[in-house]
C-alpha atoms as a PDB file:
ATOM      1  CA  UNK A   1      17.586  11.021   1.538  1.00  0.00           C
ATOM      2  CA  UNK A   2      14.834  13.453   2.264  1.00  0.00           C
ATOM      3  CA  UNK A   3      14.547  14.671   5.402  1.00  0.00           C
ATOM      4  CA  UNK A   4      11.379  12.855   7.538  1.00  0.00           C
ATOM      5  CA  UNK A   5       8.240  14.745   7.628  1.00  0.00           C
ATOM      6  CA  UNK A   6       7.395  14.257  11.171  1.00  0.00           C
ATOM      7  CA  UNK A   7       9.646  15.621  13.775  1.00  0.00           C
ATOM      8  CA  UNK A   8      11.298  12.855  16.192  1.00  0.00           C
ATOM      9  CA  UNK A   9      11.847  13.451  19.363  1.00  0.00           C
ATOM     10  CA  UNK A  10      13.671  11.712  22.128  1.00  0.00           C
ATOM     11  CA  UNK A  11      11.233  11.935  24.601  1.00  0.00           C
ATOM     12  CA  UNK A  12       8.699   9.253  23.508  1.00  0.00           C
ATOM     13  CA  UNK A  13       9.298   5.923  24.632  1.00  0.00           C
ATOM     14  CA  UNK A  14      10.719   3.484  22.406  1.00  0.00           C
ATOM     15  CA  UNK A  15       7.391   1.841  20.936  1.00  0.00           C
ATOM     16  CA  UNK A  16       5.846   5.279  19.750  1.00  0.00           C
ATOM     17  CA  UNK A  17       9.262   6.729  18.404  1.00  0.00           C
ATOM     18  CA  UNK A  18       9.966   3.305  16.452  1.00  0.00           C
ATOM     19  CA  UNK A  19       6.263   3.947  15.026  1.00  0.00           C
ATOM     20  CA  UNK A  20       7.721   7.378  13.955  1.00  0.00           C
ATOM     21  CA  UNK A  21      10.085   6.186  12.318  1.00  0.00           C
ATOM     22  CA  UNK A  22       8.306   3.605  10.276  1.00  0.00           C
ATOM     23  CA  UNK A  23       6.003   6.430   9.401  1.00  0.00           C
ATOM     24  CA  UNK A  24       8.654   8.603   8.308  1.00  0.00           C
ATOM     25  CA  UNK A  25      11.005   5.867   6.324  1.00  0.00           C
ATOM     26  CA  UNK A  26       8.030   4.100   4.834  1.00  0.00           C
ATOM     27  CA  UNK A  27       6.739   7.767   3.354  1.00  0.00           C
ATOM     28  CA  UNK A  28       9.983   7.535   1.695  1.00  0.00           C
ATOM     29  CA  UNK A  29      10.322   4.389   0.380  1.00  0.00           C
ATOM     30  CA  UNK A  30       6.556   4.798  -1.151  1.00  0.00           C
ATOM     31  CA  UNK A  31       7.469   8.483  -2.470  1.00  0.00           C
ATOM     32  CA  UNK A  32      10.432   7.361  -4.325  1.00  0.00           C
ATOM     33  CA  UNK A  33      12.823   9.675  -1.979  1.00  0.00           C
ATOM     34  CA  UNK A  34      14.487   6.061  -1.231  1.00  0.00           C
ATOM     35  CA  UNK A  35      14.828   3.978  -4.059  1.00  0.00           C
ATOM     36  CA  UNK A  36      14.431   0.130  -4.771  1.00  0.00           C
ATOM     37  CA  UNK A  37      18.048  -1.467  -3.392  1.00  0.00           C
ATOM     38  CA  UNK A  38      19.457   1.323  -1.422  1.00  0.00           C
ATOM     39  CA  UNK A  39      21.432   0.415   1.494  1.00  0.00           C
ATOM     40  CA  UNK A  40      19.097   1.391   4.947  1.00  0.00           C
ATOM     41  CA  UNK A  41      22.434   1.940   7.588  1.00  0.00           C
ATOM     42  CA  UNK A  42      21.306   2.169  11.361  1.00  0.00           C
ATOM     43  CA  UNK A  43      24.501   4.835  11.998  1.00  0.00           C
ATOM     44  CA  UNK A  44      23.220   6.755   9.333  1.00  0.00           C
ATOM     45  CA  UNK A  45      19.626   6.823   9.555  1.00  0.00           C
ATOM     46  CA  UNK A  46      20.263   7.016  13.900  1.00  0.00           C
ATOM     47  CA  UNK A  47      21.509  10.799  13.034  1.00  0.00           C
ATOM     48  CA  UNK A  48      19.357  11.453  10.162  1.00  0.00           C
ATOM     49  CA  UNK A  49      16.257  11.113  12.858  1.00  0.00           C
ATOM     50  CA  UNK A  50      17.981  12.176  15.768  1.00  0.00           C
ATOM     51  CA  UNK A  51      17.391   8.750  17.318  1.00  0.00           C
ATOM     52  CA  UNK A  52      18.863   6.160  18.862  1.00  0.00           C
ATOM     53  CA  UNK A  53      19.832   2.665  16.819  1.00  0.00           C
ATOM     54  CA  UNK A  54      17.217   0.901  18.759  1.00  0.00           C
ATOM     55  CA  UNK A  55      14.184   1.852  17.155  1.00  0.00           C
ATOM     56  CA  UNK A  56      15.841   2.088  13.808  1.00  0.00           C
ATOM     57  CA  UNK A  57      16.547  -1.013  14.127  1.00  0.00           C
ATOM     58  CA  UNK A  58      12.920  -2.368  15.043  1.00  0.00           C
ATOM     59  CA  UNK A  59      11.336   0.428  12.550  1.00  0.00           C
ATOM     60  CA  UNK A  60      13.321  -1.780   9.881  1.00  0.00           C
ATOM     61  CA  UNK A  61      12.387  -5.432  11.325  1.00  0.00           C
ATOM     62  CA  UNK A  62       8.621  -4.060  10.612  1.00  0.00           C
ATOM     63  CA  UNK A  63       9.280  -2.873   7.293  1.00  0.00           C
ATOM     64  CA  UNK A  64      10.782  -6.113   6.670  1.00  0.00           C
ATOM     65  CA  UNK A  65       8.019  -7.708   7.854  1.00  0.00           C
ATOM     66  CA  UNK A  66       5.813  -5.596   5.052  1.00  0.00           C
ATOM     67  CA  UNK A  67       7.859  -6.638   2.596  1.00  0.00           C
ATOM     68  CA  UNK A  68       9.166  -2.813   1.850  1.00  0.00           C
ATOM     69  CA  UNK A  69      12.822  -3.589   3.735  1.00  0.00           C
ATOM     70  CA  UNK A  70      14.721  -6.265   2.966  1.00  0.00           C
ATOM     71  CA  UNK A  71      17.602  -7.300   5.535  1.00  0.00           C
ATOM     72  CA  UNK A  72      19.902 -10.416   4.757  1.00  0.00           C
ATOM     73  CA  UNK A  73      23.010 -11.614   7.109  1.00  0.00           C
ATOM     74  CA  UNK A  74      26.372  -9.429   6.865  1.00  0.00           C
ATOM     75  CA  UNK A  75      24.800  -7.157   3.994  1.00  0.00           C
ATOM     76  CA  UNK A  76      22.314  -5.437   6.718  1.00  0.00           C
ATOM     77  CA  UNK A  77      19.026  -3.955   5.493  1.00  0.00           C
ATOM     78  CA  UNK A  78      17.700  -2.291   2.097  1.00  0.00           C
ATOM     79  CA  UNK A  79      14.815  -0.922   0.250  1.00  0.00           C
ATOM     80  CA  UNK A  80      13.136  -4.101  -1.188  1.00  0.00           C
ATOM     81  CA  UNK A  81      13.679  -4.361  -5.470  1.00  0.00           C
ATOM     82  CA  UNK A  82      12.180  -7.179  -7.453  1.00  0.00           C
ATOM     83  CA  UNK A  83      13.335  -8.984 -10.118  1.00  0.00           C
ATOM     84  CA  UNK A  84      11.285  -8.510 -13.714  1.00  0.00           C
ATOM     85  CA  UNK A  85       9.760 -12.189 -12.628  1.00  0.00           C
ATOM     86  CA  UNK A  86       8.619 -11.786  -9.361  1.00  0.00           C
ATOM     87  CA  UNK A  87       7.396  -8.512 -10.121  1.00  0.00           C
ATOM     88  CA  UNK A  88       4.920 -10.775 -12.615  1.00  0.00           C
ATOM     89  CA  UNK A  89       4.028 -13.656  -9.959  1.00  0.00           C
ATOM     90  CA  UNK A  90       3.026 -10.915  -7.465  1.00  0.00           C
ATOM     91  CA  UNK A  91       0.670  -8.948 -10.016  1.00  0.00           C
ATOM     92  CA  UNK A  92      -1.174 -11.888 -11.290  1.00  0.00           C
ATOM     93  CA  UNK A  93      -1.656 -13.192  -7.231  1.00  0.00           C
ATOM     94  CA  UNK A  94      -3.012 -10.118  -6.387  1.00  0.00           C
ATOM     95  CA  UNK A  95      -4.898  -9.626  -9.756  1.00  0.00           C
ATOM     96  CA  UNK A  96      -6.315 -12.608  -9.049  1.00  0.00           C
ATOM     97  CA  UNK A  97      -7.348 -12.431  -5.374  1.00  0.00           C
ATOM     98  CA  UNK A  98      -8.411  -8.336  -5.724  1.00  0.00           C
ATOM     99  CA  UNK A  99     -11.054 -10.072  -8.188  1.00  0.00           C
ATOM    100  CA  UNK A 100     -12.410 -12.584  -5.679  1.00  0.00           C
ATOM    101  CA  UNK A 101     -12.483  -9.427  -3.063  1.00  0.00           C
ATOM    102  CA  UNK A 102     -14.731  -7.547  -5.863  1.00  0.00           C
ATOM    103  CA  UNK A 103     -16.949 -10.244  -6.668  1.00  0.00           C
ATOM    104  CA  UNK A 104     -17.741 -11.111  -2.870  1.00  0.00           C
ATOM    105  CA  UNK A 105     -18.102  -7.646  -2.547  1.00  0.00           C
ATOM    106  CA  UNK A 106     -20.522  -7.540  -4.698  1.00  0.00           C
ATOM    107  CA  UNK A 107     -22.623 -10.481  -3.959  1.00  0.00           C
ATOM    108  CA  UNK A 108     -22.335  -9.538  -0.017  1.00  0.00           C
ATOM    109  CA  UNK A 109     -23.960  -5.391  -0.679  1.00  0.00           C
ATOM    110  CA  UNK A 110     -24.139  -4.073   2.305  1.00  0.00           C
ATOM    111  CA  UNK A 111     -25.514  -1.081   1.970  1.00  0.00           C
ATOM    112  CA  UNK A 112     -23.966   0.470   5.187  1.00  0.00           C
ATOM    113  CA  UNK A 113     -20.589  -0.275   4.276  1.00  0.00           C
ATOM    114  CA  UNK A 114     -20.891   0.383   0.444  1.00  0.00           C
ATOM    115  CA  UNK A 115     -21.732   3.824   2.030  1.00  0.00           C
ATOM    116  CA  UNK A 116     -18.380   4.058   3.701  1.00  0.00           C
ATOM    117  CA  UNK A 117     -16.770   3.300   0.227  1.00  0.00           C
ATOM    118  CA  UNK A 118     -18.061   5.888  -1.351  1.00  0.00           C
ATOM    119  CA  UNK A 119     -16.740   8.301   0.980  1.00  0.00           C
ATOM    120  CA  UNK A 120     -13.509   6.767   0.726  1.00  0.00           C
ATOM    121  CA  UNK A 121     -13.878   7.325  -3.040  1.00  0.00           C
ATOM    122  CA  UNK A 122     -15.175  10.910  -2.897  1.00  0.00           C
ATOM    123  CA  UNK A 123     -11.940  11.940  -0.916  1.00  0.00           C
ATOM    124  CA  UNK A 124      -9.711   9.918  -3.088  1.00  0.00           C
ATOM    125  CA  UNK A 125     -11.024  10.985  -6.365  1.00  0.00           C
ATOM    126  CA  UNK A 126     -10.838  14.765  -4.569  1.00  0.00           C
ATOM    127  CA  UNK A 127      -7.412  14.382  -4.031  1.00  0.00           C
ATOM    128  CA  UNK A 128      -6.176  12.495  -7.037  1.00  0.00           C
ATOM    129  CA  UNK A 129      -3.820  14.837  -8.766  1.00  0.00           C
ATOM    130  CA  UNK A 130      -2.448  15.725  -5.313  1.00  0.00           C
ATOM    131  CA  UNK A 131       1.273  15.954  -4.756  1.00  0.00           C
ATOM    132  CA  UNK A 132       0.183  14.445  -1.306  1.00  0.00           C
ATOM    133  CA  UNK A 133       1.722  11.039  -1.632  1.00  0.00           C
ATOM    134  CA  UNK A 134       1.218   9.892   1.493  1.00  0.00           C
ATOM    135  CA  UNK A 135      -2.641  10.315   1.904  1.00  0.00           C
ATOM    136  CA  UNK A 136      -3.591   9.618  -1.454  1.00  0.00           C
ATOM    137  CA  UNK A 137      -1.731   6.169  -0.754  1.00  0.00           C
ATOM    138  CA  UNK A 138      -3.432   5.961   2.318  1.00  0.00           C
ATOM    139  CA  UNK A 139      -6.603   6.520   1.043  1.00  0.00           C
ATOM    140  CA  UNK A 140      -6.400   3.831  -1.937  1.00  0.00           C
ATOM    141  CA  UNK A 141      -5.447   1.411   1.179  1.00  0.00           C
ATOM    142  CA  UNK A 142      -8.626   2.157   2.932  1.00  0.00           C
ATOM    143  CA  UNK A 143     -10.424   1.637  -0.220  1.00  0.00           C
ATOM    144  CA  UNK A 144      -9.434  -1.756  -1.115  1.00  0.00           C
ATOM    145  CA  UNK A 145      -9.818  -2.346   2.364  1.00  0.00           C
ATOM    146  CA  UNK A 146     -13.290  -1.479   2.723  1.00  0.00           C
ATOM    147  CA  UNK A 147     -14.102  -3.278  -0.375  1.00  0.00           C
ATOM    148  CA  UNK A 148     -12.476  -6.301   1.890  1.00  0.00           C
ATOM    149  CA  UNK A 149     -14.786  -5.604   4.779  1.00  0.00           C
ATOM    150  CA  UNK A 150     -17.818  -5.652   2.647  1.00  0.00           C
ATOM    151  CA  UNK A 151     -16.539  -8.527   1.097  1.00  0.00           C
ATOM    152  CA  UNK A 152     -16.611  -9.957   4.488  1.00  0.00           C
ATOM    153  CA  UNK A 153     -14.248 -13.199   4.036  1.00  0.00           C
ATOM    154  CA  UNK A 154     -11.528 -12.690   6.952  1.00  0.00           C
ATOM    155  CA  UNK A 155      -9.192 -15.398   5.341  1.00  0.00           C
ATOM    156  CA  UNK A 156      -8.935 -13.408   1.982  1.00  0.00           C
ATOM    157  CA  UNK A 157      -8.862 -10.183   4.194  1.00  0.00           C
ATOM    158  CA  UNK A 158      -5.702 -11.507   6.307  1.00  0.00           C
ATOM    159  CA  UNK A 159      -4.112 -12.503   2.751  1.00  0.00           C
ATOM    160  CA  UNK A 160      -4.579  -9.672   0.810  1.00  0.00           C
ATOM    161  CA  UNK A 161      -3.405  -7.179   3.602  1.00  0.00           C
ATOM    162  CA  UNK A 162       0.076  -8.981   3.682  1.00  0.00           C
ATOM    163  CA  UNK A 163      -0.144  -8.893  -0.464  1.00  0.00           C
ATOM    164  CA  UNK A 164      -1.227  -4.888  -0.334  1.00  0.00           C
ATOM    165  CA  UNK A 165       1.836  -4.139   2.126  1.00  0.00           C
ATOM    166  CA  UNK A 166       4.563  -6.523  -0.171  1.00  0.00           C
ATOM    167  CA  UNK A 167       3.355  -5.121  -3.562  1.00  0.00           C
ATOM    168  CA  UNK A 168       2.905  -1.374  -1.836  1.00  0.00           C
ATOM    169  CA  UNK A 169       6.648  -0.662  -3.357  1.00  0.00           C
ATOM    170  CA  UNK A 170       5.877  -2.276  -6.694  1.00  0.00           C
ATOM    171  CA  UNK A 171       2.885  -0.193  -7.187  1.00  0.00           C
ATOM    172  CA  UNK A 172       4.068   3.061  -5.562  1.00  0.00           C
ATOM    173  CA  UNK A 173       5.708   4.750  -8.864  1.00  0.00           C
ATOM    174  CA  UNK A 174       2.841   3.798 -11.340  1.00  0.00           C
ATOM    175  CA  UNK A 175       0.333   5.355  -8.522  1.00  0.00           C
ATOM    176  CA  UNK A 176       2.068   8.507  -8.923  1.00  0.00           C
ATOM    177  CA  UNK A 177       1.035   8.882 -12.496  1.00  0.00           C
ATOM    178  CA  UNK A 178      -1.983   7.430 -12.626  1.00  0.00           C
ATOM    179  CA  UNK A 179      -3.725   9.642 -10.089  1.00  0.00           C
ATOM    180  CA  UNK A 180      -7.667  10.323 -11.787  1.00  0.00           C
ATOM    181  CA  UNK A 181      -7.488   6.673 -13.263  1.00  0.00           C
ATOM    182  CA  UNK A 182      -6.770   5.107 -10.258  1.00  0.00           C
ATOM    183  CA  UNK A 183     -10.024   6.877  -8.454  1.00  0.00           C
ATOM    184  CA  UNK A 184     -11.725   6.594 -12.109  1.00  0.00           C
ATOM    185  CA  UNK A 185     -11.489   2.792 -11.930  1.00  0.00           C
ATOM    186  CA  UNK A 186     -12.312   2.776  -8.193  1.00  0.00           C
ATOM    187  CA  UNK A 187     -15.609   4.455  -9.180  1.00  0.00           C
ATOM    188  CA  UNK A 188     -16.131   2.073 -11.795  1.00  0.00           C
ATOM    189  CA  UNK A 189     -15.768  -1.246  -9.496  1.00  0.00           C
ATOM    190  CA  UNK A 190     -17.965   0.652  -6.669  1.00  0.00           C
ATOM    191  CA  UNK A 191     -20.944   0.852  -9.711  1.00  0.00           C
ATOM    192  CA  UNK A 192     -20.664  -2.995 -10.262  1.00  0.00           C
ATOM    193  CA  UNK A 193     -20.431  -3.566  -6.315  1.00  0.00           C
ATOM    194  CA  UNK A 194     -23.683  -0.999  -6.111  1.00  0.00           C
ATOM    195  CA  UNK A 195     -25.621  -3.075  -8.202  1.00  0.00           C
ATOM    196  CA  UNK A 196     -24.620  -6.407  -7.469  1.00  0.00           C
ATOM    197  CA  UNK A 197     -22.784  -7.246 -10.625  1.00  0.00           C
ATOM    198  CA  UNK A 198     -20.245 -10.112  -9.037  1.00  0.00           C
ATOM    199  CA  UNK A 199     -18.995 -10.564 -12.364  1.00  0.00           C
ATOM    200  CA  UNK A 200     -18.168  -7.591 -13.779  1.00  0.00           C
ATOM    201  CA  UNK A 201     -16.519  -6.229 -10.413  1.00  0.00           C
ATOM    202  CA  UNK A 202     -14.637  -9.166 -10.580  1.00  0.00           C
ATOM    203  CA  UNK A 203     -13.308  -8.216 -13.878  1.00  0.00           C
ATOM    204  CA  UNK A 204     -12.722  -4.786 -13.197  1.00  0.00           C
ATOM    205  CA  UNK A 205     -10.601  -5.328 -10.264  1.00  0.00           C
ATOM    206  CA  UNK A 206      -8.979  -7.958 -11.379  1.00  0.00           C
ATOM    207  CA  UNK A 207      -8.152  -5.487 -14.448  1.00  0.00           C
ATOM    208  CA  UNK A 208      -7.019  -2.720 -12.138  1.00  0.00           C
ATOM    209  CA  UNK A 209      -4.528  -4.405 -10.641  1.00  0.00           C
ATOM    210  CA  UNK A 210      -2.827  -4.834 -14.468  1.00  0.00           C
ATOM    211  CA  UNK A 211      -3.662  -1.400 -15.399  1.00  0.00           C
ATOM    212  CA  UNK A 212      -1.935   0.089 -12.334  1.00  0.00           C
ATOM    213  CA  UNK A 213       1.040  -2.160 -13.029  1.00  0.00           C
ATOM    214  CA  UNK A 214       1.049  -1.897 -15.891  1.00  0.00           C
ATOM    215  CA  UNK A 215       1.084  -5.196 -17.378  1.00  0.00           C
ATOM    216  CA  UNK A 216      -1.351  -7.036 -19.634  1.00  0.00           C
ATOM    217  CA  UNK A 217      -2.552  -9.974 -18.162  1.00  0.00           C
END
């Protein structure tokens, strides 16, 4: 493993220094520097981080709870890999829900928050070819959630945050290679939501989702 890009230190109390950690071992997980099915030991990732067990442990219950981690009974914890099948079921979900988002996006234009998006999308599309994995995946995260605040529907927002954080992993290697069409296909959904379009935001989002999985639909 990589070493973690933010210096631990033992003199935080245990809530901030497990949010370190999660920082640190998610950035990994997303980068690649972890890979899908790789054992996550507590002894080993204790002195890795200089850390006691304790808030490896509970960085690891969150990241389970993300869907990045997965920890099962006498086997312990381990980056989460999907099979060819759920890897489908998940992609046409969120396909399918990114395209409601779009559409009520759309339909909703507020002009304030539209605003936001496209400064979200002028640092993104700045950044795209960046080696900076972490904030360009931040940054598409704070774009589809924007376009989930303007869309303004708190039970789809709810949903789609828990969908974002369990398909984070599955998306994580295409993102790397699709930097400028990522942001390129951003811009092109923001158009639709500018001018009201439900429709075709609908159908562009709902086509991003395949495009950056790589799947046809």
């Amino acid at each position: 493993m990589n070493a973690p890009t933010k210096e631990l230190t033992l003199g935080a109390s245990h809530s901030p220094l497990t949010a370190l950690v999660v920082e640190a071992l998610r950035e990994q997980i997303l980068s690649g520097a972890i890979p899908p099915g790789e054992r996550l030991v507590e002894g080993r990732l204790s002195e890795e981080f200089g850390v006691s067990r304790m808030p490896v442990r509970e960085a690891l219950r969150h990241l389970a709870s993300e869907g990045l981690v997965t920890i099962e009974p006498r086997r312990g914890a381990s980056v989460t890999s999907f099979s060819a099948e759920q890897m489908r079921e998940l992609v046409d979900v969120r396909a399918t829900l990114e395209g409601l988002n779009a559409k009520l996006a759309a339909k909703r234009h507020d002009e304030q928050q539209i605003a936001e998006l496209s400064r979200i999308l002028e640092e993104g599309t700045r950044l795209a070819e960046s080696d900076d994995v972490a904030t360009t995946t931040r940054l598409n995260q704070r774009f589809h959630d924007a376009l989930g605040s303007i869309a303004a529907n708190s039970v789809l927002q709810d949903i789609m945050r828990s969908l974002r954080d369990r398909t984070a992993l599955l998306f994580a290697p295409m993102n790397r290679s699709r930097g400028q069409q990522n942001w390129d296909e951003h811009a092109a959904i923001l158009r639709a939501v500018i001018k009201g379009d439900a429709e075709l935001a609908a159908l562009l989002a709902t086509r991003h989702v395949y495009n950056a999985a790589q799947m046809e639909p």
